[in-house]
C-alpha atoms as a PDB file:
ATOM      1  CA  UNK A   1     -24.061  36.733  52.923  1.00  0.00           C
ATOM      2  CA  UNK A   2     -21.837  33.969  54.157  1.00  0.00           C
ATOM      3  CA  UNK A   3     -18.108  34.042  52.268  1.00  0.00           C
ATOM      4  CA  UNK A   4     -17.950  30.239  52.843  1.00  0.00           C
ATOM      5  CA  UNK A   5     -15.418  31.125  56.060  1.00  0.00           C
ATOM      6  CA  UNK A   6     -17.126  28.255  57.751  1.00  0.00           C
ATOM      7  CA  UNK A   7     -15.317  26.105  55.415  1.00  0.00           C
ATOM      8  CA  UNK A   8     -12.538  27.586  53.397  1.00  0.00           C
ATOM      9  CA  UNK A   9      -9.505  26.016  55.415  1.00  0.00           C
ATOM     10  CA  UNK A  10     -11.131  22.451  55.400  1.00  0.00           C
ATOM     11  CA  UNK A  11      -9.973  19.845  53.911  1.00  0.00           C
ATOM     12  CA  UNK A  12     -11.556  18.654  50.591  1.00  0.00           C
ATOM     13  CA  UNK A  13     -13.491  15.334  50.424  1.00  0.00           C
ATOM     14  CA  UNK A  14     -11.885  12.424  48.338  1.00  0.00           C
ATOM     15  CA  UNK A  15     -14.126   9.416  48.391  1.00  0.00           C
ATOM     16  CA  UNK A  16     -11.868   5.926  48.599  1.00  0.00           C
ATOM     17  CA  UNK A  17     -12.976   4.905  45.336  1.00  0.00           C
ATOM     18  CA  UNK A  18     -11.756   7.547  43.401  1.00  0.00           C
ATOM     19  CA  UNK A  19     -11.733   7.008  39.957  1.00  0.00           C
ATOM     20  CA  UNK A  20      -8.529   7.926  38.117  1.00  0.00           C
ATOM     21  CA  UNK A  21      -8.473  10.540  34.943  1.00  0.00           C
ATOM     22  CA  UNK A  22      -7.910   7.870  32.753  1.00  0.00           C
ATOM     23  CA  UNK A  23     -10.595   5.699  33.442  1.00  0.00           C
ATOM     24  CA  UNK A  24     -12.993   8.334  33.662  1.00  0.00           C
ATOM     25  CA  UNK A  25     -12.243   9.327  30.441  1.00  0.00           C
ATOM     26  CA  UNK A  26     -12.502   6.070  28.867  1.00  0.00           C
ATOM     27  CA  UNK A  27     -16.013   6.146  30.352  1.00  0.00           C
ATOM     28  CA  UNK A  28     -16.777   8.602  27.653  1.00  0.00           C
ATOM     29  CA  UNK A  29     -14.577   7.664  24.764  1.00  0.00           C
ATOM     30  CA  UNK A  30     -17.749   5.493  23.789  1.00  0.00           C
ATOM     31  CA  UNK A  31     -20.260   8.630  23.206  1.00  0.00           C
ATOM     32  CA  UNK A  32     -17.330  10.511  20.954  1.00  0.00           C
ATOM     33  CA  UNK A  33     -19.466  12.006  18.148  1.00  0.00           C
ATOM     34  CA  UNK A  34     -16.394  12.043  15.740  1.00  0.00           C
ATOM     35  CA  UNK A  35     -15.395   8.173  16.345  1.00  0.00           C
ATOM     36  CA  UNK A  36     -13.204   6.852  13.577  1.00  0.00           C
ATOM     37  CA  UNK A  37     -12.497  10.569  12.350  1.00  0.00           C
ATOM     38  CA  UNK A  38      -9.008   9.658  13.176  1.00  0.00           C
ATOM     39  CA  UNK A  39      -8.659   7.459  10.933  1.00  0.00           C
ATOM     40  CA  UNK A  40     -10.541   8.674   7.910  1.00  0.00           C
ATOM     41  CA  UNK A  41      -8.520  11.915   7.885  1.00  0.00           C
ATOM     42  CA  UNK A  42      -5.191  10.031   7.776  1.00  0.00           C
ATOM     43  CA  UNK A  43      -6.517   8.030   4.812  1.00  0.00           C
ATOM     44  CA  UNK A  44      -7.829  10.977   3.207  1.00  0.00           C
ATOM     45  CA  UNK A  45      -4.658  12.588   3.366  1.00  0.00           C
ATOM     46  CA  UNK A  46      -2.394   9.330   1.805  1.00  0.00           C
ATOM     47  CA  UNK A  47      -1.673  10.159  -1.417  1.00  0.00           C
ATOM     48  CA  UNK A  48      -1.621   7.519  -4.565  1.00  0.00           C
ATOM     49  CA  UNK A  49      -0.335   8.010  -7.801  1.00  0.00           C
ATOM     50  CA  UNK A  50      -2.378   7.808 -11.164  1.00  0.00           C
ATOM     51  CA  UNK A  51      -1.851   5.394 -13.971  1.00  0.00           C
ATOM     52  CA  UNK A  52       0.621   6.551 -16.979  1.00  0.00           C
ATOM     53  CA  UNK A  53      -0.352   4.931 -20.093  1.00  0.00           C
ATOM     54  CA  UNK A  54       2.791   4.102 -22.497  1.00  0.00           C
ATOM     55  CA  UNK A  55       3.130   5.748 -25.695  1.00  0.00           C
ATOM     56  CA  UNK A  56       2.894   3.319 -28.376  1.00  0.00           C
ATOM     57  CA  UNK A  57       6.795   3.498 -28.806  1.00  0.00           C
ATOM     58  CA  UNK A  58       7.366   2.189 -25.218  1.00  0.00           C
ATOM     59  CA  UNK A  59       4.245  -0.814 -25.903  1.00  0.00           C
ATOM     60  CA  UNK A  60       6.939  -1.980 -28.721  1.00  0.00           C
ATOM     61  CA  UNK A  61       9.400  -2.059 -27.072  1.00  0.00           C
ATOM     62  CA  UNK A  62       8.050  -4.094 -23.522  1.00  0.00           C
ATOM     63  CA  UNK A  63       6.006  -6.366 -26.498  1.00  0.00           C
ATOM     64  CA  UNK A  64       9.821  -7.190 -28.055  1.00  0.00           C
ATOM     65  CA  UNK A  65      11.132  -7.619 -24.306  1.00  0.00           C
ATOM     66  CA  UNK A  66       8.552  -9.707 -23.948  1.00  0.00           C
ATOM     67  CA  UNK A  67       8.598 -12.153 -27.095  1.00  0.00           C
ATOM     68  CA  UNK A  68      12.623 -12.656 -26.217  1.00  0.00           C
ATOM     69  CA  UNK A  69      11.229 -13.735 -22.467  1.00  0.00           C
ATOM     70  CA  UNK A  70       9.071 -16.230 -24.341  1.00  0.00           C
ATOM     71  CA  UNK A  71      11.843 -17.490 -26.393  1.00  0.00           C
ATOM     72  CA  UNK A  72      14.323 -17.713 -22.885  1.00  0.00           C
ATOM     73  CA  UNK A  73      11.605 -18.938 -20.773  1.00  0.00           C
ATOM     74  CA  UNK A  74      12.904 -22.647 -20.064  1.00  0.00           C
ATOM     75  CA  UNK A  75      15.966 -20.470 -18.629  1.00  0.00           C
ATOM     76  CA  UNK A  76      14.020 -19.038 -16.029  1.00  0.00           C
ATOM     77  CA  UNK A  77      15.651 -15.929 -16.501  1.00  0.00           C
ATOM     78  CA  UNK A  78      15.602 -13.081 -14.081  1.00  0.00           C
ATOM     79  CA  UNK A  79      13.702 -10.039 -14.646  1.00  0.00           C
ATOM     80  CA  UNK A  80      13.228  -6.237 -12.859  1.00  0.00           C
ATOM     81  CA  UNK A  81      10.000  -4.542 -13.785  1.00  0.00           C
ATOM     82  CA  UNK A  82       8.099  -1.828 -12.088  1.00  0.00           C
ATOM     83  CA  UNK A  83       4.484  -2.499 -12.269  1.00  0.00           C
ATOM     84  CA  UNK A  84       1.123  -0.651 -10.931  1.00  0.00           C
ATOM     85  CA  UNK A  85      -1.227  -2.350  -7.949  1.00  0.00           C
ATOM     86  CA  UNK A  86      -4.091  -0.460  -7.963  1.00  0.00           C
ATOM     87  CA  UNK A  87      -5.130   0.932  -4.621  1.00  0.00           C
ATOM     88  CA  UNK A  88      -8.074  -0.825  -2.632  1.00  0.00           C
ATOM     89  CA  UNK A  89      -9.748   2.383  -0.662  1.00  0.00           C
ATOM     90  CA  UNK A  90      -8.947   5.036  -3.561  1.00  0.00           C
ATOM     91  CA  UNK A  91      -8.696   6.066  -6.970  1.00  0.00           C
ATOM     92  CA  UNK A  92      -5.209   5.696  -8.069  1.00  0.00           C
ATOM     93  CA  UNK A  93      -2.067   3.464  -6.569  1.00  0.00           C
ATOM     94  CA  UNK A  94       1.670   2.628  -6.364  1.00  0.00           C
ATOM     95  CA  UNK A  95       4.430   1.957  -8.442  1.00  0.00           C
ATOM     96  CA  UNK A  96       6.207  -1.451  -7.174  1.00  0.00           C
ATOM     97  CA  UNK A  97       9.503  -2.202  -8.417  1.00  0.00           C
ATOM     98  CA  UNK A  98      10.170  -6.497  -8.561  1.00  0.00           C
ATOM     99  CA  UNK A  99      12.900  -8.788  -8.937  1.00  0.00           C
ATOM    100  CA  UNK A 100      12.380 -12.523  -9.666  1.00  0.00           C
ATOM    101  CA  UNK A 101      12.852 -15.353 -12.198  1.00  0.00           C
ATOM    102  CA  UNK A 102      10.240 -15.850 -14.672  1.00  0.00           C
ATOM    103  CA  UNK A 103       8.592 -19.198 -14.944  1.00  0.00           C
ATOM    104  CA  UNK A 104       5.774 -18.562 -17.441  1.00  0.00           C
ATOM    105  CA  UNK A 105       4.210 -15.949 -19.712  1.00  0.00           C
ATOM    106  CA  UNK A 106       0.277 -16.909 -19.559  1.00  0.00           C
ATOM    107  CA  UNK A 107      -0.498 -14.876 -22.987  1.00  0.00           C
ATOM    108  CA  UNK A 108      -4.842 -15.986 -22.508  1.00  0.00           C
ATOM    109  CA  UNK A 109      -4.803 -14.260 -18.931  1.00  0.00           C
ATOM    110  CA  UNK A 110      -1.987 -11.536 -19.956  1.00  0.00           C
ATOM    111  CA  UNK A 111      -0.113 -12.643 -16.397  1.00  0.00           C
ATOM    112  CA  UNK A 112       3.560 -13.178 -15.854  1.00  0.00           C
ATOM    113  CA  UNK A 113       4.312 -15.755 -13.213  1.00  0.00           C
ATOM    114  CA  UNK A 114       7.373 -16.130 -11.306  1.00  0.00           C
ATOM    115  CA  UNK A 115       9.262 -18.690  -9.533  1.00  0.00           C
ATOM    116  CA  UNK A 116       8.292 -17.875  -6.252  1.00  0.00           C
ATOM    117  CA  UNK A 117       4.225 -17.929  -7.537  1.00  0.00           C
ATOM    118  CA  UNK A 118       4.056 -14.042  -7.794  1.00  0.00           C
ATOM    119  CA  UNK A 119       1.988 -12.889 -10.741  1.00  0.00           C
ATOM    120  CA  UNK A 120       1.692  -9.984 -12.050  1.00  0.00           C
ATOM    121  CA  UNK A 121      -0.576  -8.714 -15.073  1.00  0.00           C
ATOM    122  CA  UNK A 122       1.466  -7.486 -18.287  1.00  0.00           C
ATOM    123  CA  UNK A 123      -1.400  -4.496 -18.748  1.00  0.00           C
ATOM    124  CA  UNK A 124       0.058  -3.569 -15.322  1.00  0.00           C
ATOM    125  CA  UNK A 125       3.854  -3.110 -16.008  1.00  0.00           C
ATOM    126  CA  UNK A 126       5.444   0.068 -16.150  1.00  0.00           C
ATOM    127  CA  UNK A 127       9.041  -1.366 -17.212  1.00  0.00           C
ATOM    128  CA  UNK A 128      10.802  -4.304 -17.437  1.00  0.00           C
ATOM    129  CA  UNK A 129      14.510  -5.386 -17.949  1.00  0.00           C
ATOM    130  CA  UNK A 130      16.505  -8.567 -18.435  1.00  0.00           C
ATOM    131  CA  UNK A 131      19.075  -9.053 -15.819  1.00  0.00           C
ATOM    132  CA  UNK A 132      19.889 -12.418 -16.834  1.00  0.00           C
ATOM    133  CA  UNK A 133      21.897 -13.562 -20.062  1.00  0.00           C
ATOM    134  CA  UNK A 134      23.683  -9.877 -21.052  1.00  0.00           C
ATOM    135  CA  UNK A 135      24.334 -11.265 -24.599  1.00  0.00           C
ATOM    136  CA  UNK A 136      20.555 -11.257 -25.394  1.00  0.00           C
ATOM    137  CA  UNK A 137      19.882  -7.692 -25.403  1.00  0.00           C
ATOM    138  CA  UNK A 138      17.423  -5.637 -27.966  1.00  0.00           C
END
């Protein structure tokens, strides 16, 4: 048999339309039998925190913080809470602290709305302080 010595020292044959790695790859990238694996793994792997109910103790106390909103209200005074927003994808969510100035207290929808039109439900807050008017503490 022939060891190709016909041959060996030529020169290999690059057509003038070579296509570059890139673009061949992205010829493929269409047939990937894992597409969007990516990003299901990363989501998988986000974590989200669970809902702590309050002891009854702590539901007195927010209920008495509130009612002394209530009473302030035309004051618009300024609150900090930390509240729960469920997560859209997956079970659990996020604790999200917020600063603003409270407009009203809707008590038939349990919502707090704010000055700058955030609401937020009361069955989702976590904690809540008064930082306006210091002599009007529990």
């Amino acid at each position: 048999m022939n060891n190709y010595n016909d041959i060996i020292h030529e020169k290999r044959y690059i057509p003038r339309c070579a296509m570059s790695r890139e673009d061949r790859a992205a010829q493929f990238s269409a047939f990937a039998a894992l597409t969007g694996f990516d990003g299901v793994i990363l989501e998988t792997g986000r974590l989200t925190d669970g809902f702590i109910d309050m002891d009854d103790g702590e539901l007195l106390v927010m209920n008495a913080v509130l009612c002394r909103l209530m009473e302030q209200i035309h004051e618009k005074p300024t609150v900090q809470l930390t509240w729960f927003r469920a997560d859209d994808r997956k079970e659990g969510g996020a604790y999200v602290p917020y600063t603003g100035n409270l407009k009203k207290i809707d008590e038939y929808n349990r919502v707090l709305i704010f000055t700058d039109g955030t609401r937020i439900s009361i069955d989702t807050l976590t904690e809540i302080n008064w930082l306006q008017l210091p002599g009007n503490l529990l």
